[in-house]
N, C-alpha and C. Protein backbone atom coordinates (compact mmCIF):
# COMPACT_ATOMS: atom_id res chain seq x y z
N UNK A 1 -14.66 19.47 5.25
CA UNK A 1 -15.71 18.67 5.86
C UNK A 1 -15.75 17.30 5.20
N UNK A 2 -15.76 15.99 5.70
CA UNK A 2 -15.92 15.03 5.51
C UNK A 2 -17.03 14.58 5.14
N UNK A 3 -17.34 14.39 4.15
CA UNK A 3 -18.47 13.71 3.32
C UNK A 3 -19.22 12.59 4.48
N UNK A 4 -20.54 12.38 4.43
CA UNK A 4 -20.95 11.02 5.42
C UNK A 4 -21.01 10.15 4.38
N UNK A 5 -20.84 8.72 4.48
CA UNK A 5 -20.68 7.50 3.99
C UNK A 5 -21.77 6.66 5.42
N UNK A 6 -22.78 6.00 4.07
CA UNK A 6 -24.17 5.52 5.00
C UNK A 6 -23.68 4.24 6.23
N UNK A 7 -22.72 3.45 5.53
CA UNK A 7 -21.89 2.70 6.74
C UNK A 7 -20.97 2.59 7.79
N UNK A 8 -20.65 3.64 7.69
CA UNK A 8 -19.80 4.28 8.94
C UNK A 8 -20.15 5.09 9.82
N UNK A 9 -20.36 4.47 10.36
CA UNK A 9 -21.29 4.33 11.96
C UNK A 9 -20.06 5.62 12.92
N UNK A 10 -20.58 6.19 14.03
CA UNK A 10 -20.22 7.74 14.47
C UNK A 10 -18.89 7.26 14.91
N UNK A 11 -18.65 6.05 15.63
CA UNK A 11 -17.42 6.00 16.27
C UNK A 11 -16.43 5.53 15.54
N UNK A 12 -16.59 5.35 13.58
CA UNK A 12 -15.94 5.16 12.67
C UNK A 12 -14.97 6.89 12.48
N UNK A 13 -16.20 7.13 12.03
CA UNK A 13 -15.51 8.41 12.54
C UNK A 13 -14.48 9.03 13.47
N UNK A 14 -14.79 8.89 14.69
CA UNK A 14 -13.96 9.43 16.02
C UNK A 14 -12.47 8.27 15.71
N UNK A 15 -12.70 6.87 15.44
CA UNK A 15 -11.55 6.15 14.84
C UNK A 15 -10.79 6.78 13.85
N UNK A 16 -10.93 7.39 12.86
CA UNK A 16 -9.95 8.12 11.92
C UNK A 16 -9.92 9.52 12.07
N UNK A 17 -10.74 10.10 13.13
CA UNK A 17 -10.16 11.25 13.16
C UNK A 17 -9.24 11.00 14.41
N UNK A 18 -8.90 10.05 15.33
CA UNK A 18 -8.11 9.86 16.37
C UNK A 18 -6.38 9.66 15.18
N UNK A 19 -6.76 9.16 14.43
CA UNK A 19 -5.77 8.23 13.93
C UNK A 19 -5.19 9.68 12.93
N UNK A 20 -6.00 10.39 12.96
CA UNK A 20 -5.35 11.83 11.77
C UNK A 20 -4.79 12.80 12.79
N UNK A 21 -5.18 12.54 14.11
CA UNK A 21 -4.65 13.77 15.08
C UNK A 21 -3.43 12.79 15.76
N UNK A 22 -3.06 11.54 15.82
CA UNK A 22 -2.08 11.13 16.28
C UNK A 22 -1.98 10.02 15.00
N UNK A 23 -0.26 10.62 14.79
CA UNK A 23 0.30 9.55 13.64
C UNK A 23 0.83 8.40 14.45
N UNK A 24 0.11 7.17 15.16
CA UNK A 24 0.89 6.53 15.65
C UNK A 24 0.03 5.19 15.20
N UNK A 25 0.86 3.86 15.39
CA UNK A 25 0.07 2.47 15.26
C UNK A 25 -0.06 1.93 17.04
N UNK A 26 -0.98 1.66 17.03
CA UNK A 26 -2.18 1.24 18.09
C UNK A 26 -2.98 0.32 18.33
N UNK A 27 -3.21 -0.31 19.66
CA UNK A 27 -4.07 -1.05 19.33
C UNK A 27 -5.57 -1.14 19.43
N UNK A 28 -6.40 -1.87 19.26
CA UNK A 28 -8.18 -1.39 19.86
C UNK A 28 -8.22 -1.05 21.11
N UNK A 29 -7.85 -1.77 22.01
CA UNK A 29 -7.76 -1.48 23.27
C UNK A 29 -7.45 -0.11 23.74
N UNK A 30 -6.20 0.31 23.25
CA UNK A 30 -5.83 1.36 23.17
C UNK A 30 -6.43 2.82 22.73
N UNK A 31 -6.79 2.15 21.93
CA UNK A 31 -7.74 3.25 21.22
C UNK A 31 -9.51 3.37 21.93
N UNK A 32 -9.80 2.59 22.31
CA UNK A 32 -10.76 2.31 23.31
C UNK A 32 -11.18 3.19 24.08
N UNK A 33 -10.02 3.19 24.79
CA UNK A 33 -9.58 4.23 26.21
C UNK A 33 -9.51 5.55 26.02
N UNK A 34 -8.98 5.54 24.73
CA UNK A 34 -8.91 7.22 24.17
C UNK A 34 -9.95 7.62 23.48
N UNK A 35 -10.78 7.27 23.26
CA UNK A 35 -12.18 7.66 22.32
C UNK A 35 -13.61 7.61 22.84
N UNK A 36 -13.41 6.63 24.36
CA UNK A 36 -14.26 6.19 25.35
C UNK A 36 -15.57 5.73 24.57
N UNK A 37 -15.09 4.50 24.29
CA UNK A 37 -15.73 3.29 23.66
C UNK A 37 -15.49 2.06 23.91
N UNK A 38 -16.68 0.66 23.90
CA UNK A 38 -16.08 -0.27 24.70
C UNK A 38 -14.89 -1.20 23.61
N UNK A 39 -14.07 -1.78 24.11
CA UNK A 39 -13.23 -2.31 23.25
C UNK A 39 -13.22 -3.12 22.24
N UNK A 40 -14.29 -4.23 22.50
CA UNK A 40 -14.85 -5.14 21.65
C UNK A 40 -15.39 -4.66 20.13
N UNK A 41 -15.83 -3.16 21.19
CA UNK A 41 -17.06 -2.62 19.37
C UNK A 41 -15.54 -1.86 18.77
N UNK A 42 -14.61 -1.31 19.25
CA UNK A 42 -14.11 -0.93 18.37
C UNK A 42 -13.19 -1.72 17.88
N UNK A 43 -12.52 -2.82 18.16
CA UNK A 43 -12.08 -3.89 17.47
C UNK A 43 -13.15 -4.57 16.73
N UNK A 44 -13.88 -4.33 16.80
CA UNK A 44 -15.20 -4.84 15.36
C UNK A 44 -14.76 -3.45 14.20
N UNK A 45 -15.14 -2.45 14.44
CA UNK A 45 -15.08 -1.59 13.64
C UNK A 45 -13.85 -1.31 13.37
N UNK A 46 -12.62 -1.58 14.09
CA UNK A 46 -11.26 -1.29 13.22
C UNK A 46 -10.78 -2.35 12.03
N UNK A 47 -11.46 -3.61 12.10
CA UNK A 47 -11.93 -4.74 11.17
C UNK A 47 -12.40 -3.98 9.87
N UNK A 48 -13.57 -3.91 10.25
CA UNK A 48 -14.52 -3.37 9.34
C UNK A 48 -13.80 -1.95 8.07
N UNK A 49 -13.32 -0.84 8.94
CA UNK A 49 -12.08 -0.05 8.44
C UNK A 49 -10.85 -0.23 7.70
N UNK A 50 -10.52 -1.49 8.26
CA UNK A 50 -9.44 -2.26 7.98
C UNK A 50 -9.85 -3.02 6.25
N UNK A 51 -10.80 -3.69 6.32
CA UNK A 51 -11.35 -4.08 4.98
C UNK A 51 -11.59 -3.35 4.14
N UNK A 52 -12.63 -2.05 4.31
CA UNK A 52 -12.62 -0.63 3.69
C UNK A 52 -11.53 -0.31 3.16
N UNK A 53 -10.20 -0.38 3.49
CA UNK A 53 -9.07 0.39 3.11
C UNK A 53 -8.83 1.90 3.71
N UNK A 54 -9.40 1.98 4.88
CA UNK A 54 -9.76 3.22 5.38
C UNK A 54 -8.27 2.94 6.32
N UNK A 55 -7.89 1.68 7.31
CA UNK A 55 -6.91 1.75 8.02
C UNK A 55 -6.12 0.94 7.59
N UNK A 56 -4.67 0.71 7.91
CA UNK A 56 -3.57 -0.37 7.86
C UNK A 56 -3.48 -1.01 9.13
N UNK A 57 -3.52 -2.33 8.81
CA UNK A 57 -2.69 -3.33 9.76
C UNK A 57 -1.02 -3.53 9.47
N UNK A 58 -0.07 -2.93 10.25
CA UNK A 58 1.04 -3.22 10.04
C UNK A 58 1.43 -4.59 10.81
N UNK A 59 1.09 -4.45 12.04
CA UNK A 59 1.33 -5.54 12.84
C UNK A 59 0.04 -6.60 13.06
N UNK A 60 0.30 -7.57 13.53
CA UNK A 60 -1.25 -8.08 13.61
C UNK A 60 -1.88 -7.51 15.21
N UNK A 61 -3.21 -6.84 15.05
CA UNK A 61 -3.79 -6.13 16.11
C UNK A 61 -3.02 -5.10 16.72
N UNK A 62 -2.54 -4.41 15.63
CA UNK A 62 -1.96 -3.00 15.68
C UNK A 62 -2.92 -2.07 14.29
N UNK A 63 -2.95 -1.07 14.97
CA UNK A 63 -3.63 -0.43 13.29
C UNK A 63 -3.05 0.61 13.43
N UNK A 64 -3.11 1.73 11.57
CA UNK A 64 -3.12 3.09 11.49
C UNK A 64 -3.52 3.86 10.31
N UNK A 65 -3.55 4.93 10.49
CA UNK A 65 -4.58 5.36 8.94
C UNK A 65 -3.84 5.13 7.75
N UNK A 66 -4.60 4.80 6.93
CA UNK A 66 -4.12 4.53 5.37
C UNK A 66 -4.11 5.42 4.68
N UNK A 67 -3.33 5.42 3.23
CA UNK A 67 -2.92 6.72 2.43
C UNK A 67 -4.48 7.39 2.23
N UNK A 68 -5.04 5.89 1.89
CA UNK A 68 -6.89 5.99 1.43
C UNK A 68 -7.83 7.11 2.75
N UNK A 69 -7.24 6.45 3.99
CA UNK A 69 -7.86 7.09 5.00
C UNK A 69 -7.51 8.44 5.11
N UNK A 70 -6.68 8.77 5.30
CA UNK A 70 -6.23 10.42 5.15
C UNK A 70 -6.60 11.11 3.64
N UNK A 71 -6.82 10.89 2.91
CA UNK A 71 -7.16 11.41 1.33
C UNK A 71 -8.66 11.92 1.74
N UNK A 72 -9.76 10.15 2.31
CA UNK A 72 -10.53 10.91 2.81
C UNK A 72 -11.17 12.08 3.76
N UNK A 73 -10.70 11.74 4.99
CA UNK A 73 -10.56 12.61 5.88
C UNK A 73 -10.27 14.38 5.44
N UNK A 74 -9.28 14.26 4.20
CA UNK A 74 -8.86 15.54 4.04
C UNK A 74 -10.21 15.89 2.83
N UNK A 75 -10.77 15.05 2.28
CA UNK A 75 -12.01 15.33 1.62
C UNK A 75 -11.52 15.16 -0.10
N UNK A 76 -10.38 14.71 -0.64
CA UNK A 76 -10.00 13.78 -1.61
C UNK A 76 -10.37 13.09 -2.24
N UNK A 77 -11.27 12.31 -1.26
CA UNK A 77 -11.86 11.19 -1.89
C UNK A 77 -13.09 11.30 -1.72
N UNK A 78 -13.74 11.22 -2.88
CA UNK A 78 -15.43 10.99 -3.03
C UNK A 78 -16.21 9.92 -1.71
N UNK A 79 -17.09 10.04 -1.29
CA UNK A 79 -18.16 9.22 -0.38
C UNK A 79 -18.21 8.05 -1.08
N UNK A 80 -18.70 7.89 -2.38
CA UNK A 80 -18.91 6.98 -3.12
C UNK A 80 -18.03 5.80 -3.28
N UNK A 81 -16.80 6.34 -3.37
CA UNK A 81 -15.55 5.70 -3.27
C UNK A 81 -15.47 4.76 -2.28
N UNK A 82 -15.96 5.28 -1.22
CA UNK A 82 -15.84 4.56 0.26
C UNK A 82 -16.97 3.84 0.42
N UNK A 83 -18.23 4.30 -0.20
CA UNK A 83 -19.50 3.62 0.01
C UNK A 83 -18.92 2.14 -0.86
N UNK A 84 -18.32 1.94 -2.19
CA UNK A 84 -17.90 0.48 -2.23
C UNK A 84 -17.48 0.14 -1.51
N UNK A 85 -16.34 0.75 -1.25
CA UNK A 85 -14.97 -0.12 -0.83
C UNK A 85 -15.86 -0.71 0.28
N UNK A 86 -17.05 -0.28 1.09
CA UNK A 86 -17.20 -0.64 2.56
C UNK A 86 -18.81 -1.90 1.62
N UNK A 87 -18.76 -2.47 0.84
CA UNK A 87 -19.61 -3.41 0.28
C UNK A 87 -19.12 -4.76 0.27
């Protein structure tokens, strides 16, 4: 079970658990469509993730989960951990 972290808002969530059930790089848009969310908010929040250390930008406006992001997800990493990183 994934610890909650007070800044990561629900569709932060559905963003890295999309990104743990498909190993692929993507874009917001893309991911949009698959999570049924509007595109704008989740290109805000893959930003936001992206700064966290929660996702990688390989390409520019491509993303995918980070070593950090999967550690958490698998429950690795402390809340706390993430509650900085997202400060």
């Amino acid at each position: 079970m994934v610890e909650r972290v007070s800044w990561l808002s629900p569709v932060d969530y559905e963003v890295l658990e999309f990104f743990e059930s498909h190993d692929i790089v993507t874009s917001p848009k893309v991911l949009a469509a698959n999570i049924d969310y509007d595109r704008q908010y989740v290109s805000k929040r893959c930003q936001t993730l992206l700064s966290s250390g929660l996702l990688e930008q390989p390409e520019d406006g491509l993303y995918r989960l980070s070593d950090l992001g999967r550690d958490f997800l698998a429950g690795d990493v402390e809340a706390e951990v993430i509650e900085e990183a997202g400060e």
